[in-house]
N, C-alpha and C. Protein backbone atom coordinates (compact mmCIF):
# COMPACT_ATOMS: atom_id res chain seq x y z
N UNK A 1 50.41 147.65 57.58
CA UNK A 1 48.96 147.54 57.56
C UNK A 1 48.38 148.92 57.86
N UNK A 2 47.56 149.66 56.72
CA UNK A 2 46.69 150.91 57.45
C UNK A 2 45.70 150.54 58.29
N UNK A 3 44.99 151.68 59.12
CA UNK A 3 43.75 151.61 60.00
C UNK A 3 42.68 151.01 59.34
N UNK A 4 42.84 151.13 57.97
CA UNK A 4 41.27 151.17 56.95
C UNK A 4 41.61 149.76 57.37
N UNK A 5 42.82 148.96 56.57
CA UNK A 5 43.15 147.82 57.04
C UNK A 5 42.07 146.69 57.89
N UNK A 6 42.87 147.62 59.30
CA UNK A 6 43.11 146.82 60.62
C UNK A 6 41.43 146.81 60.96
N UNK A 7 40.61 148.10 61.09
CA UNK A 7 39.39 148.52 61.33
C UNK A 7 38.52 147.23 60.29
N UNK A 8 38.87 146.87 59.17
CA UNK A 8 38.00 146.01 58.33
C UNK A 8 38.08 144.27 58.58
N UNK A 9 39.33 143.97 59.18
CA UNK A 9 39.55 142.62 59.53
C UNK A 9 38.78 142.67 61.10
N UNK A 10 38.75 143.70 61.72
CA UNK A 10 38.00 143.62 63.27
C UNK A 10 36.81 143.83 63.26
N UNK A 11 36.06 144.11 61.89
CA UNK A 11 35.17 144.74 61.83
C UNK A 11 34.67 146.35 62.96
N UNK A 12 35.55 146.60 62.13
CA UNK A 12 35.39 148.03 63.46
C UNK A 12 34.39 149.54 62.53
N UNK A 13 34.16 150.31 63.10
CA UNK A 13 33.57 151.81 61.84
C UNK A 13 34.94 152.50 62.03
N UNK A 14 34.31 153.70 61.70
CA UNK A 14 35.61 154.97 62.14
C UNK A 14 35.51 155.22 63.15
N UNK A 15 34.65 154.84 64.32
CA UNK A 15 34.89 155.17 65.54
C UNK A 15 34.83 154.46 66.53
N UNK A 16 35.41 153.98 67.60
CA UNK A 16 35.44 152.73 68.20
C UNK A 16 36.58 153.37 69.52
N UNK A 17 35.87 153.10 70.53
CA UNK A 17 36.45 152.89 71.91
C UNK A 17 37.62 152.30 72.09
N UNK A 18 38.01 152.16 72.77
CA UNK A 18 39.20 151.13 73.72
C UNK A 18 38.80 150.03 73.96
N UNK A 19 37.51 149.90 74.43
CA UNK A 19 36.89 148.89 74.74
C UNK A 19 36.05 147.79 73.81
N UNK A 20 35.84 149.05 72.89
CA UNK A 20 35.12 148.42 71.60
C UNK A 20 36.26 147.54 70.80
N UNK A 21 37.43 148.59 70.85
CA UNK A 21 38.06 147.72 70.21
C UNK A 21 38.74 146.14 71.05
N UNK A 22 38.79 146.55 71.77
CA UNK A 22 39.51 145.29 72.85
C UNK A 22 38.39 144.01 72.91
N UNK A 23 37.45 144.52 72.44
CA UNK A 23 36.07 143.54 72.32
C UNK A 23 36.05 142.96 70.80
N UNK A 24 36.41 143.86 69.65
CA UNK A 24 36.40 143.08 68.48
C UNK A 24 37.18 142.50 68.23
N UNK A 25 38.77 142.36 68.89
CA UNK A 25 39.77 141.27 68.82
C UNK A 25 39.05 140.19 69.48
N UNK A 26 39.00 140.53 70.98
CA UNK A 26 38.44 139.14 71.49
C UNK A 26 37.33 138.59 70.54
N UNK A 27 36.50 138.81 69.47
CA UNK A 27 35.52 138.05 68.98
C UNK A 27 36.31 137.61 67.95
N UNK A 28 36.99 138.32 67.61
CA UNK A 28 37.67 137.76 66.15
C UNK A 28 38.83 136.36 66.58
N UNK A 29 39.65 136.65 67.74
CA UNK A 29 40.30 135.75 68.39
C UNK A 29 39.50 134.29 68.50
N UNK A 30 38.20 134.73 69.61
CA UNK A 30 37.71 133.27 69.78
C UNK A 30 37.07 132.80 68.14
N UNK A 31 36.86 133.78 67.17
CA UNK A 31 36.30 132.72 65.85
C UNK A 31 37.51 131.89 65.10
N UNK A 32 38.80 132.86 65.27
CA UNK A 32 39.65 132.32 64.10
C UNK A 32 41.05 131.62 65.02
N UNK A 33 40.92 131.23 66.27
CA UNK A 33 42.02 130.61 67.03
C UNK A 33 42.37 129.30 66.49
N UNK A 34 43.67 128.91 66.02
CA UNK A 34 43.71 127.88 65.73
C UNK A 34 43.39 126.39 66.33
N UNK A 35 43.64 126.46 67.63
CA UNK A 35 42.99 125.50 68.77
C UNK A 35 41.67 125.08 67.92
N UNK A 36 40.66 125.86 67.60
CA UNK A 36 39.57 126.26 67.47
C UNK A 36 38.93 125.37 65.91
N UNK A 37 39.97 125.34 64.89
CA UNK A 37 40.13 124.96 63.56
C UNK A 37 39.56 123.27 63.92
N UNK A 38 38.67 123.18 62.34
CA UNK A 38 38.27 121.52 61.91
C UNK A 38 39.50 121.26 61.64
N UNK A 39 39.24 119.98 61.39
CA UNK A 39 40.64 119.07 60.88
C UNK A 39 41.03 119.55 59.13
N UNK A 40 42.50 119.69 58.59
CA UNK A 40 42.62 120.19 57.93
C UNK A 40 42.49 121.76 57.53
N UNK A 41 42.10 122.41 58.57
CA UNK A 41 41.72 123.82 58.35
C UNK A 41 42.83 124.22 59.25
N UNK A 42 43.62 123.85 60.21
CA UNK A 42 44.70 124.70 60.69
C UNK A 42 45.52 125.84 60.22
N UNK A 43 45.92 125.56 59.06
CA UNK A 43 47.35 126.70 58.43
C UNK A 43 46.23 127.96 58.01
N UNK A 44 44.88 128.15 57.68
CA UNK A 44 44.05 128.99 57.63
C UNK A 44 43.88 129.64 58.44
N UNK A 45 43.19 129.25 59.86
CA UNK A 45 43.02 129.70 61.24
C UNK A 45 44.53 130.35 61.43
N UNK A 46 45.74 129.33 61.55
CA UNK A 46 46.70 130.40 62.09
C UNK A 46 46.99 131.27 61.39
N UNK A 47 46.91 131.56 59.61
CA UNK A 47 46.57 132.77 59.03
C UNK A 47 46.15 133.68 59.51
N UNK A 48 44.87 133.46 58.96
CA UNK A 48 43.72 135.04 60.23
C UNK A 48 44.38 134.87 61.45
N UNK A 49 44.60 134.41 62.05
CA UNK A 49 45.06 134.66 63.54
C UNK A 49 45.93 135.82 63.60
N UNK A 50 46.73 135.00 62.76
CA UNK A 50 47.91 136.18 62.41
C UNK A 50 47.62 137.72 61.73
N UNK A 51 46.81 138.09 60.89
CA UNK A 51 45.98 139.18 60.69
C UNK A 51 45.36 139.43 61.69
N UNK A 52 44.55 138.98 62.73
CA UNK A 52 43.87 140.09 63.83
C UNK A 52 44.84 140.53 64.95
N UNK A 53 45.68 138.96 64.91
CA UNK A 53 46.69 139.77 66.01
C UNK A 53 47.69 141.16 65.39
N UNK A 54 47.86 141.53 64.07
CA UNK A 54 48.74 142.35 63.42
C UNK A 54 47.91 143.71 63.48
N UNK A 55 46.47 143.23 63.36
CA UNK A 55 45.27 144.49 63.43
C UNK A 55 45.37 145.31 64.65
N UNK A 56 44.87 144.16 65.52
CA UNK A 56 44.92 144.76 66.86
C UNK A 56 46.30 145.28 67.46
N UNK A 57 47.37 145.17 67.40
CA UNK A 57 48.43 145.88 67.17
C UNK A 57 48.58 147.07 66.33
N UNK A 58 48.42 147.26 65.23
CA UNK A 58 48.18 148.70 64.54
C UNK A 58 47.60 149.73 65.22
N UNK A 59 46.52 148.73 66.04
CA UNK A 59 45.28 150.15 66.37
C UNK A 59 45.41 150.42 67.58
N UNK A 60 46.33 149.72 68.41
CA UNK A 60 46.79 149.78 69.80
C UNK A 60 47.87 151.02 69.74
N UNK A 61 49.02 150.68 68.79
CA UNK A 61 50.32 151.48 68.51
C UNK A 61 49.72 152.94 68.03
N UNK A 62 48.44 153.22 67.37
CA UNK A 62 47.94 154.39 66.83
C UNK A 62 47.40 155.11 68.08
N UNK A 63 46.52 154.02 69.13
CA UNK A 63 46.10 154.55 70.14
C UNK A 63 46.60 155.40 71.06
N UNK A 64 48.23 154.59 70.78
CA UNK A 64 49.32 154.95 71.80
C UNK A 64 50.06 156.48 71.42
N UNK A 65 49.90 156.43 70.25
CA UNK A 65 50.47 157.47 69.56
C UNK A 65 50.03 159.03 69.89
N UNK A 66 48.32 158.47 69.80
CA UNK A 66 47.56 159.63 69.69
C UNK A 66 47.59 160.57 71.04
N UNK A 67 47.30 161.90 70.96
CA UNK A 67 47.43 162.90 72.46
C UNK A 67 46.23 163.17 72.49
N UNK A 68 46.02 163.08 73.54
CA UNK A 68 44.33 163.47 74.08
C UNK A 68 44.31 164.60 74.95
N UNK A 69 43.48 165.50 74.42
CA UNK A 69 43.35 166.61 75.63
C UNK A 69 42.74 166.49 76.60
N UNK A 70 43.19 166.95 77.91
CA UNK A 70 42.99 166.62 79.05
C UNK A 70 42.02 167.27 79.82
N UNK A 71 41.46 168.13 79.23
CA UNK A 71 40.67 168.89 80.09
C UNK A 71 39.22 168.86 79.70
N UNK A 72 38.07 169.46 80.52
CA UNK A 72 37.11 169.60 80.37
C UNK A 72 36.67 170.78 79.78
N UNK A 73 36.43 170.94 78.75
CA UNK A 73 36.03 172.29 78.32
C UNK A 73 34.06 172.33 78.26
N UNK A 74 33.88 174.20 78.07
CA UNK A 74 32.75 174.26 77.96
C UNK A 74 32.43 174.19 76.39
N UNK A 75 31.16 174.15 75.74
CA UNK A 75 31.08 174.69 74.15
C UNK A 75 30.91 176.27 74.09
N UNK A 76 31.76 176.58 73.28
CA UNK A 76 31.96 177.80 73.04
C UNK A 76 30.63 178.61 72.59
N UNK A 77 30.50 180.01 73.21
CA UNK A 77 28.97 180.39 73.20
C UNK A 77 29.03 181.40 71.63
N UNK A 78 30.06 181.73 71.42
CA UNK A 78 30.11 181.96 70.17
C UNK A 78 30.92 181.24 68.94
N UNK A 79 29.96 180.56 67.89
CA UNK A 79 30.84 179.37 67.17
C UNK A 79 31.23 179.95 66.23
N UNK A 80 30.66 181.72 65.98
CA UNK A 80 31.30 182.18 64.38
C UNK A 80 32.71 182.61 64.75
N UNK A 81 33.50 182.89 66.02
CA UNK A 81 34.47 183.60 66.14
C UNK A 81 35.20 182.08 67.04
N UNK A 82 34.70 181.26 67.24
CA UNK A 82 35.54 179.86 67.92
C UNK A 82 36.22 179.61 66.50
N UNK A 83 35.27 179.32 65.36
CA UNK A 83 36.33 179.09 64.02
C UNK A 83 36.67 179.71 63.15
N UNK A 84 36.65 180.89 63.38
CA UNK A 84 37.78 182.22 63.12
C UNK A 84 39.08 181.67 63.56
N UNK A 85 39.03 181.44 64.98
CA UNK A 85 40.19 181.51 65.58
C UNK A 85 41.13 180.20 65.60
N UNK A 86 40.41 179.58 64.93
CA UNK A 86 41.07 177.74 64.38
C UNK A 86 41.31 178.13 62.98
N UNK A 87 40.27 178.57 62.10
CA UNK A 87 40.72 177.83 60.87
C UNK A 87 40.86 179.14 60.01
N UNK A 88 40.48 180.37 60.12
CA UNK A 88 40.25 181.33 59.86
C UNK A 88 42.06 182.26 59.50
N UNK A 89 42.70 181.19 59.01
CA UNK A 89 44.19 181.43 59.15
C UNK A 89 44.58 181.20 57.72
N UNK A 90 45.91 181.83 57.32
CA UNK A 90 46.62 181.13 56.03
C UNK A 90 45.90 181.00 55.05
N UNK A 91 45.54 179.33 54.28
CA UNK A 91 45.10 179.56 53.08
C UNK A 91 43.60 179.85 53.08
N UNK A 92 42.99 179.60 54.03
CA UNK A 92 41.50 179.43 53.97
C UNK A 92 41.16 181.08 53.87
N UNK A 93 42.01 181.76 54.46
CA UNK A 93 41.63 183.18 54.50
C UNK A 93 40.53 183.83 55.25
N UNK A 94 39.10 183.39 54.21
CA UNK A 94 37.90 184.03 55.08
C UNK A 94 37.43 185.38 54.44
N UNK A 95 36.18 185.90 55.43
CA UNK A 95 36.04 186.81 55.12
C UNK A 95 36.61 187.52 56.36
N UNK A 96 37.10 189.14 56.07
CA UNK A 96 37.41 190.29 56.58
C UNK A 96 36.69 190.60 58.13
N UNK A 97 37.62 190.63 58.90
CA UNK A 97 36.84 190.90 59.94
C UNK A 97 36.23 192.36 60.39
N UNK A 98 34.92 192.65 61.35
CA UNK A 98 34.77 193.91 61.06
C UNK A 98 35.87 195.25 61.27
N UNK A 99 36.89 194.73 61.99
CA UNK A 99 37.47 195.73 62.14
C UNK A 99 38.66 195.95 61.01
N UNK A 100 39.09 194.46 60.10
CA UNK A 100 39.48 194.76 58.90
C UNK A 100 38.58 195.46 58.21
N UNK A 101 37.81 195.68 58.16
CA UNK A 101 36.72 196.08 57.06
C UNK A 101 36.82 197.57 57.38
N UNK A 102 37.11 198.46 58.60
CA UNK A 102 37.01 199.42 58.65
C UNK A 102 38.17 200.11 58.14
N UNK A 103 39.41 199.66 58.50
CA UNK A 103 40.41 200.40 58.02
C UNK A 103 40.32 200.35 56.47
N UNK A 104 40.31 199.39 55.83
CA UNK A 104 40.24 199.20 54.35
C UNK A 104 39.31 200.70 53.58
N UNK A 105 38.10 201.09 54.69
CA UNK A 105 37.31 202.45 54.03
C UNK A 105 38.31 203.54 54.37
């Protein structure tokens, strides 16, 4: 199951908490619990059941996956040389910095 997946059966966006998400299982849980099912509607309910519980698992195991940085940072007071120094690499290239620019004359 992808995130696009799991995020669309929980009704989730692209961005969603821990909590948010731990909140859209529980709603999806109490709608589609089989306990919960009319008569004749059981093997449905434990269907979806079975999809949110597989959802909420995906997005737990991704959660788990993911590394979070730990620190508090400030915002950087200069943003033209903060993404120089990220992306300003390899293929993207860029433009010349001034002190490339001098040797090149």
């Amino acid at each position: 199951m992808t995130l696009k997946e799991a995020r669309g059966i929980l009704g989730l966006g692209l961005t969603a908490t821990r909590q948010e998400i731990q909140a859209a299982y529980r709603r999806a849980a109490r709608r589609w619990h089989p306990d919960r099912a009319p008569a004749g509607a059981e093997a449905e309910y434990r269907a979806r059941m079975q999809e949110v519980n597989a959802a909420y698992h995906r997005l737990r195991e991704f959660l788990e996956d993911y590394r979070f940085r730990l620190e508090e940072t400030a915002a950087p007071l200069d943003y033209q040389s903060w993404w120089e120094d990220r992306f300003n690499t390899g293929v993207w290239g860029g433009r010349p910095r001034s002190a490339d620019r001098k040797k090149d004359k």
